[in-house]
Protein backbone atom coordinates (compact mmCIF):
# COMPACT_ATOMS: atom_id res chain seq x y z
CA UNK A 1 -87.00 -31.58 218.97
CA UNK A 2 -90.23 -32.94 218.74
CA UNK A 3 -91.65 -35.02 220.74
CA UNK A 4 -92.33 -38.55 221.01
CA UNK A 5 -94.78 -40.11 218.40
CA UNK A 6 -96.85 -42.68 219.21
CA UNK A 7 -99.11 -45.60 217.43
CA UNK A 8 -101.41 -47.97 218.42
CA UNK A 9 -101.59 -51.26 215.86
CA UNK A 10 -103.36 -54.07 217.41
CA UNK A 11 -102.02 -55.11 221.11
CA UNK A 12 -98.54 -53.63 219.49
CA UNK A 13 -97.16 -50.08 220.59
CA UNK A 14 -94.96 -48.32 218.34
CA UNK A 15 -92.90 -44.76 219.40
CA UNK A 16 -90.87 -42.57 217.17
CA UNK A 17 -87.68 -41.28 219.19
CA UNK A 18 -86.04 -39.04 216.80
CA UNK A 19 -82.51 -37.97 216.93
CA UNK A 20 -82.41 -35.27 214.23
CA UNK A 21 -84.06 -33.48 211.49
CA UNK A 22 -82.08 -31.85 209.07
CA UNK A 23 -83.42 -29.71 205.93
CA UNK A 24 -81.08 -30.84 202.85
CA UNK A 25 -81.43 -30.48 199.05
CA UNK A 26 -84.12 -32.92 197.17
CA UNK A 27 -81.19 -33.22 194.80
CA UNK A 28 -78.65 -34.79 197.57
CA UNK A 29 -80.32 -37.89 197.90
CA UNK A 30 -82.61 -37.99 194.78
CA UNK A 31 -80.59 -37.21 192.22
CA UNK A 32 -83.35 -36.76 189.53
CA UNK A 33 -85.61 -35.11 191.60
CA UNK A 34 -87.62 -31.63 189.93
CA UNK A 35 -89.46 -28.72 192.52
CA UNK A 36 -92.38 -29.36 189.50
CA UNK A 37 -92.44 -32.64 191.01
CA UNK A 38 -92.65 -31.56 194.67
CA UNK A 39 -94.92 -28.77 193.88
CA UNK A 40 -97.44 -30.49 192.33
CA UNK A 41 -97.82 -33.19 195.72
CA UNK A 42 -98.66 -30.24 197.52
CA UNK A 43 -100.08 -30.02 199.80
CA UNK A 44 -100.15 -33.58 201.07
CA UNK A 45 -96.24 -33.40 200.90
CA UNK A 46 -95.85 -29.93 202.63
CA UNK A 47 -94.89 -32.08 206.44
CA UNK A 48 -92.13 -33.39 204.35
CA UNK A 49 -90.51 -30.30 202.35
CA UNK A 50 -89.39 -26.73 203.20
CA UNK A 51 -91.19 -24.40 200.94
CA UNK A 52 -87.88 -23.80 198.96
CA UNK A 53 -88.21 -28.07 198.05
CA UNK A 54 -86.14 -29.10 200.99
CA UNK A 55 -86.02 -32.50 202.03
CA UNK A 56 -86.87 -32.59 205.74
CA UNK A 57 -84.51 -35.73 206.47
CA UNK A 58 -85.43 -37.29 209.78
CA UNK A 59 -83.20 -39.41 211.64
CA UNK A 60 -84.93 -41.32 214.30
CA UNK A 61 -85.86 -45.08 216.01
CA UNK A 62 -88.97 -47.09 216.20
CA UNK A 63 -89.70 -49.10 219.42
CA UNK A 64 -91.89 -51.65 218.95
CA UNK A 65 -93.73 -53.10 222.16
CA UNK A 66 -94.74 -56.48 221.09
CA UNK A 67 -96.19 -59.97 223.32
CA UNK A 68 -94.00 -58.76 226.08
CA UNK A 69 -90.77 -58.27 223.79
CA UNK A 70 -88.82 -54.38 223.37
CA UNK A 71 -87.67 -53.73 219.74
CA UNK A 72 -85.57 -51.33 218.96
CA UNK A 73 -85.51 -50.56 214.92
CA UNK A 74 -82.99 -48.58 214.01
CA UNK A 75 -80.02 -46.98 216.19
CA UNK A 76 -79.88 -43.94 214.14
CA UNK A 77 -76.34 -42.08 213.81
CA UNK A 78 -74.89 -42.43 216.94
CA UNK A 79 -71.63 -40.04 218.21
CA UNK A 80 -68.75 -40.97 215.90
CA UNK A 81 -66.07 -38.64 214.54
CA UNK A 82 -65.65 -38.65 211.04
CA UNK A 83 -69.32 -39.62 210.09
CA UNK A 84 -71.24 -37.00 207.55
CA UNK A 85 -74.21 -36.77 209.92
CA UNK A 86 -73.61 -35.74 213.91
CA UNK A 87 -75.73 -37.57 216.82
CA UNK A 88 -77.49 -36.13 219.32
CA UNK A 89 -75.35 -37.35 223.10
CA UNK A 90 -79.04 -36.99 224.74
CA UNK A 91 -80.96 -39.64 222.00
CA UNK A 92 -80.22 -42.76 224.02
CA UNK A 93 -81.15 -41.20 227.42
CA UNK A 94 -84.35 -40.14 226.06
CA UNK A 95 -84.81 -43.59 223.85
CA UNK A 96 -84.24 -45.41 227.50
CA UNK A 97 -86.52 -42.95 228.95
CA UNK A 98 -89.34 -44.46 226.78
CA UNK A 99 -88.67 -47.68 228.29
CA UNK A 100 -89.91 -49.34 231.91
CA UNK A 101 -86.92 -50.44 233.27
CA UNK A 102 -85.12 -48.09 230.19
CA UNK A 103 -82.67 -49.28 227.71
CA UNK A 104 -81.72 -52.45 229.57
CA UNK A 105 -85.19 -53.72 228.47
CA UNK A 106 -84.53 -53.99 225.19
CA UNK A 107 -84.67 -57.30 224.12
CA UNK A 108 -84.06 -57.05 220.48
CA UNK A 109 -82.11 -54.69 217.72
CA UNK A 110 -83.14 -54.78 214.44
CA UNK A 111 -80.90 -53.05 211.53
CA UNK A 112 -82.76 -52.87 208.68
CA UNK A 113 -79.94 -52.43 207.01
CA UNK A 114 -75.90 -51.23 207.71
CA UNK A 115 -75.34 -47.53 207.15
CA UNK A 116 -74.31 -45.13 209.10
CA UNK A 117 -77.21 -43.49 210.26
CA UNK A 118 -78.77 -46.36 210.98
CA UNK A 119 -76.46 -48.64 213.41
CA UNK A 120 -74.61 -45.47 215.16
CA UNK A 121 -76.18 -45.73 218.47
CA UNK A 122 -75.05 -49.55 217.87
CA UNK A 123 -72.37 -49.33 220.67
CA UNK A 124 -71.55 -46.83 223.21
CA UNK A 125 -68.20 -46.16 223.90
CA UNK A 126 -66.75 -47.40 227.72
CA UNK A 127 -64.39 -45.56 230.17
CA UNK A 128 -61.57 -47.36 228.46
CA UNK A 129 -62.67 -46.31 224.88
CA UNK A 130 -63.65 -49.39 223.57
CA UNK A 131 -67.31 -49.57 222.05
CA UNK A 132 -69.48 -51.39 223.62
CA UNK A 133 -73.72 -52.72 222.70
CA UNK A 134 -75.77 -49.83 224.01
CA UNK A 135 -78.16 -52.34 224.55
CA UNK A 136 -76.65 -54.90 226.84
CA UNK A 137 -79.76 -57.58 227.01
CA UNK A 138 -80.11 -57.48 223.64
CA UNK A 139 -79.83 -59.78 220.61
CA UNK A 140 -78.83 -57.53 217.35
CA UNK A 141 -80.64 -58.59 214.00
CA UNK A 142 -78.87 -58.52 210.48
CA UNK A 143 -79.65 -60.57 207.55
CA UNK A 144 -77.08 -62.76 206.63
CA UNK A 145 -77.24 -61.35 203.05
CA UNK A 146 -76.36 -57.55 204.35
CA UNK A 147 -73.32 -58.79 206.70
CA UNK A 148 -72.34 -61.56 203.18
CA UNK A 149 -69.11 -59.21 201.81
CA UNK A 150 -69.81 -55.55 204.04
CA UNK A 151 -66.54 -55.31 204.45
CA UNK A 152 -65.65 -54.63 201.38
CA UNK A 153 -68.63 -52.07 200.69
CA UNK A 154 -67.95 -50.48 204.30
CA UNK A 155 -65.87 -47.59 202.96
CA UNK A 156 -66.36 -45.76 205.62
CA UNK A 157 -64.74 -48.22 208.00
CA UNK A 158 -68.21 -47.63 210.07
CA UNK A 159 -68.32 -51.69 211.21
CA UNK A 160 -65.44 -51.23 213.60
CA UNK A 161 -67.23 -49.55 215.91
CA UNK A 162 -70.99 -50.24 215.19
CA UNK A 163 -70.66 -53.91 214.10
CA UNK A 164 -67.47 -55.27 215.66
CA UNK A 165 -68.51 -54.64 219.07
CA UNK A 166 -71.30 -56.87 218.82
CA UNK A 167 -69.46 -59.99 217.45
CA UNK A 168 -67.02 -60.20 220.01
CA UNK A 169 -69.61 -59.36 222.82
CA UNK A 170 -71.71 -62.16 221.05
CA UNK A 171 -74.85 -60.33 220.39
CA UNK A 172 -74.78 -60.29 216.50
CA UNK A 173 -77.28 -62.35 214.96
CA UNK A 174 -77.56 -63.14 211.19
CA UNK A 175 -81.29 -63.49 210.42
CA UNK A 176 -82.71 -64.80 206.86
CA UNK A 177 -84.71 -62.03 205.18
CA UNK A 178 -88.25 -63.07 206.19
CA UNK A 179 -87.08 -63.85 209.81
CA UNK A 180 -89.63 -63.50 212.46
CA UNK A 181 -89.31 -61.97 215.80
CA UNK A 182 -92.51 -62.53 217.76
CA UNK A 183 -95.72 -63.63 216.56
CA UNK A 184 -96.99 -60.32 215.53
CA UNK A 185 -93.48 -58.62 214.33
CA UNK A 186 -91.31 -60.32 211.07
CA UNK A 187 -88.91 -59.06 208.68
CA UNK A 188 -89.45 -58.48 204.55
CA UNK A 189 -87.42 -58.34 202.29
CA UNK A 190 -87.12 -54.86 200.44
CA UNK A 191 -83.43 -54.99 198.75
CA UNK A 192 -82.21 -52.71 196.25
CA UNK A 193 -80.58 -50.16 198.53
CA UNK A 194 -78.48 -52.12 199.89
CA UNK A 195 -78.07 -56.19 199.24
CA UNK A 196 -80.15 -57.23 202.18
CA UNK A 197 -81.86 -54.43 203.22
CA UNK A 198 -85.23 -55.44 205.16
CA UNK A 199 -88.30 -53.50 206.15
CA UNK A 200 -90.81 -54.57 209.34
CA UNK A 201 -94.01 -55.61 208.94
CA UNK A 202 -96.30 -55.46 212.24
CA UNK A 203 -99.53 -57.25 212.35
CA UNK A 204 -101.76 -58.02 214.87
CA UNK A 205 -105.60 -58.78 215.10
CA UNK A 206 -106.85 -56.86 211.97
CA UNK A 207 -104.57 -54.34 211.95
CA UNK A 208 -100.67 -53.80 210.05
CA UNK A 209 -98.02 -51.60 210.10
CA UNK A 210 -94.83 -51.51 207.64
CA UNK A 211 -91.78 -49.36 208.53
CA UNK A 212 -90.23 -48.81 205.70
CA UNK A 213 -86.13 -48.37 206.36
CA UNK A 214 -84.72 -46.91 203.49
CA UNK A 215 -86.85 -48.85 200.83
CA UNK A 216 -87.81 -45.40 200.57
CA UNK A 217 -86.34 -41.94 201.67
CA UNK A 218 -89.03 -39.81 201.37
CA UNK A 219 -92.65 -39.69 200.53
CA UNK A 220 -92.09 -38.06 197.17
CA UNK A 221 -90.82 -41.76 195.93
CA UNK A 222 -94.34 -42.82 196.59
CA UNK A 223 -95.64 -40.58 193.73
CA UNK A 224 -92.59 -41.35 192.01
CA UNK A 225 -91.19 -44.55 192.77
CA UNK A 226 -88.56 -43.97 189.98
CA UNK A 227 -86.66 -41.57 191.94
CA UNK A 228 -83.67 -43.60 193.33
CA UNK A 229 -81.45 -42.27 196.08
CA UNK A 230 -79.17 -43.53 193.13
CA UNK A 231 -75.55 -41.93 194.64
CA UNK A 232 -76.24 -44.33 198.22
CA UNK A 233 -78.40 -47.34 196.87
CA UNK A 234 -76.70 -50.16 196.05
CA UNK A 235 -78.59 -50.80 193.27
CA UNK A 236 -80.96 -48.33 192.23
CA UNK A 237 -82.86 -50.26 189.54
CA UNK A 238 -83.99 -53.36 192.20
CA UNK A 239 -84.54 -50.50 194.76
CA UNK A 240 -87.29 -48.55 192.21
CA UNK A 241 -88.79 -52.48 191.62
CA UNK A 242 -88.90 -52.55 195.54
CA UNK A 243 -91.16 -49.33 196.00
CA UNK A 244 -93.22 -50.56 192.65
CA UNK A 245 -93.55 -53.77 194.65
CA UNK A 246 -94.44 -51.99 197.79
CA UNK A 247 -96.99 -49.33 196.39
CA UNK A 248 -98.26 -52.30 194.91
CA UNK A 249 -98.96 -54.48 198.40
CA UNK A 250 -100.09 -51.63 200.55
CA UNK A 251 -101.68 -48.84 198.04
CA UNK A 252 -105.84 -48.05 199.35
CA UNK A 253 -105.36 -50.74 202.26
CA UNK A 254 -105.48 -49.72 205.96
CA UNK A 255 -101.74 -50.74 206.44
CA UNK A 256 -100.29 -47.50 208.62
CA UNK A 257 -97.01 -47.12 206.70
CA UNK A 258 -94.06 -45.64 209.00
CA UNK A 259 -91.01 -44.09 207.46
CA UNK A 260 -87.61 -43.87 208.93
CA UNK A 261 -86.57 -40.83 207.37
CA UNK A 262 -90.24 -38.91 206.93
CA UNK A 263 -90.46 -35.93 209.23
CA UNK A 264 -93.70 -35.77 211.33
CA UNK A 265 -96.52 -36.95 211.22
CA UNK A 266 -93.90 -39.65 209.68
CA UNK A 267 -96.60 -42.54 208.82
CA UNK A 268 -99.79 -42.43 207.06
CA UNK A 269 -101.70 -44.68 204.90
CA UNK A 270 -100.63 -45.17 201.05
CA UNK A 271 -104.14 -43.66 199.14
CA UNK A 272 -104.52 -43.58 195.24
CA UNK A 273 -104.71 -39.75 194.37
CA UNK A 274 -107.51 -38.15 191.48
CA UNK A 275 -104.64 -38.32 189.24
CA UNK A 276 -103.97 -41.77 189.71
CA UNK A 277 -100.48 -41.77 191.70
CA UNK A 278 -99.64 -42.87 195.44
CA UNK A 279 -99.52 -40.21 198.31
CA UNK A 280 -99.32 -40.67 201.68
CA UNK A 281 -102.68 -39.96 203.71
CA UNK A 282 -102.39 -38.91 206.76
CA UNK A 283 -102.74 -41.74 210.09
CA UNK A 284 -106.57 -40.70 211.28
């Protein structure tokens, strides 16, 4: 397990508590993916690959320390039978152990979107069974156009226990796609993986951070934006426009780009190679 990653942007913190990492085929989540195209990012992508072409998937939160407010981005997978990826039990003891005054200072949960590994640690289930918010003084943040018709794309039946929990204890709140959470931290819209799927943008004084959610699963998609994670996006054609868009907005600026699934060093900034294609520099 490594251990806790750390950024400075601006007066705003940002720590990387990760739950897992788990080596899985390229070819799982990037269907179209070639080891031609892997091998020839090295060795900027090596942090990110097994030498076989390996996808190192990381599963992990962002806290954001921000004007006083705790955000938590990301609840990662959570313990729940029946989900494809296991938790870790010890990831919210050592997420609170981040934390002055631990999780109960968390003041605000953002889901960048509503998969699995994303909204697992969600809840927490009680003595009695029931789930429960894992993060009791907190407000939880989804875009009204993710929650618009999840049931019906929640086939894994995944909101009973991550989302429902937070309706009835009233901490559920739907957001609008740009919504803003303090002066320095707001949401942006990056759909195409799912229907309102958001990534956060940090800024303060002269200095900006993005973390990416699943806009993008890997750096690889940087080089190759056209590489969908087309059997879990939602739709994979608005999801390649989304990293074009991205790649774009951030490519040779100073913006320290943080992804939720990149292994360490997990953020870097987005440089134009000698061949003309993004890769991901490293932060420093």
């Amino acid at each position: 397990m490594s251990d806790c990653l750390r950024w400075r942007v601006g007066d705003v913190t940002i720590k990387r508590v990760e739950e897992s990492i788990t080596p899985v085929p390229a070819a799982y989540l990037l269907p179209d993916v070639t080891i031609e195209q892997i091998d020839a990012q090295r060795p900027w992508i090596d942090p990110f690959f097994t030498d076989d072409g390996s996808m190192l998937l990381s599963v992990h939160s962002f806290v954001v320390e921000a004007g006083g407010s705790t955000i938590v981005v990301d609840t990662c997978a959570g313990m729940h039978d029946g989900r494809p990826l296991a938790g870790d039990p010890t990831f919210l003891d050592r997420l609170g152990a981040e934390l002055e005054g631990g999780v109960d200072a968390v003041d605000v949960v953002i889901c960048t979107h509503l998969h699995f590994d994303h909204i697992g640690w969600n809840t927490v289930q009680a003595d009695d069974g029931t789930w429960v918010p894992a993060f009791p003084n907190a407000r939880y943040l989804v875009t009204a156009a993710e929650l618009d018709g999840f049931a019906e794309r929640d086939e894994g039946g995944i909101g009973g226990a991550s989302l429902t929990p937070l309706s009835d204890a009233d901490v559920l709140t739907e957001v609008d796609l740009d919504h803003r959470i303090t002066p320095e931290v707001r949401l942006m819209a990056t759909t195409g993986h799912t229907p309102g799927h958001v990534s956060v943008v940090i800024e303060s004084g002269a200095s900006s951070a993005m973390i990416t959610g699943d806009a993008t699963h890997s750096p690889i998609q940087f080089a190759h934006p056209e590489l969908a994670a087309r059997r879990v996006d939602h739709d994979s054609d608005a999801s390649t426009a989304t990293r074009r868009k991205l790649i774009d907005r951030f490519i040779d600026t100073n913006t320290l780009v943080l992804g939720t699934h990149f292994a360490p060093p997990t953020a870097g900034t987005l440089r134009t190679s000698d061949r003309g294609i993004a890769r991901l520099a490293p932060d420093g």
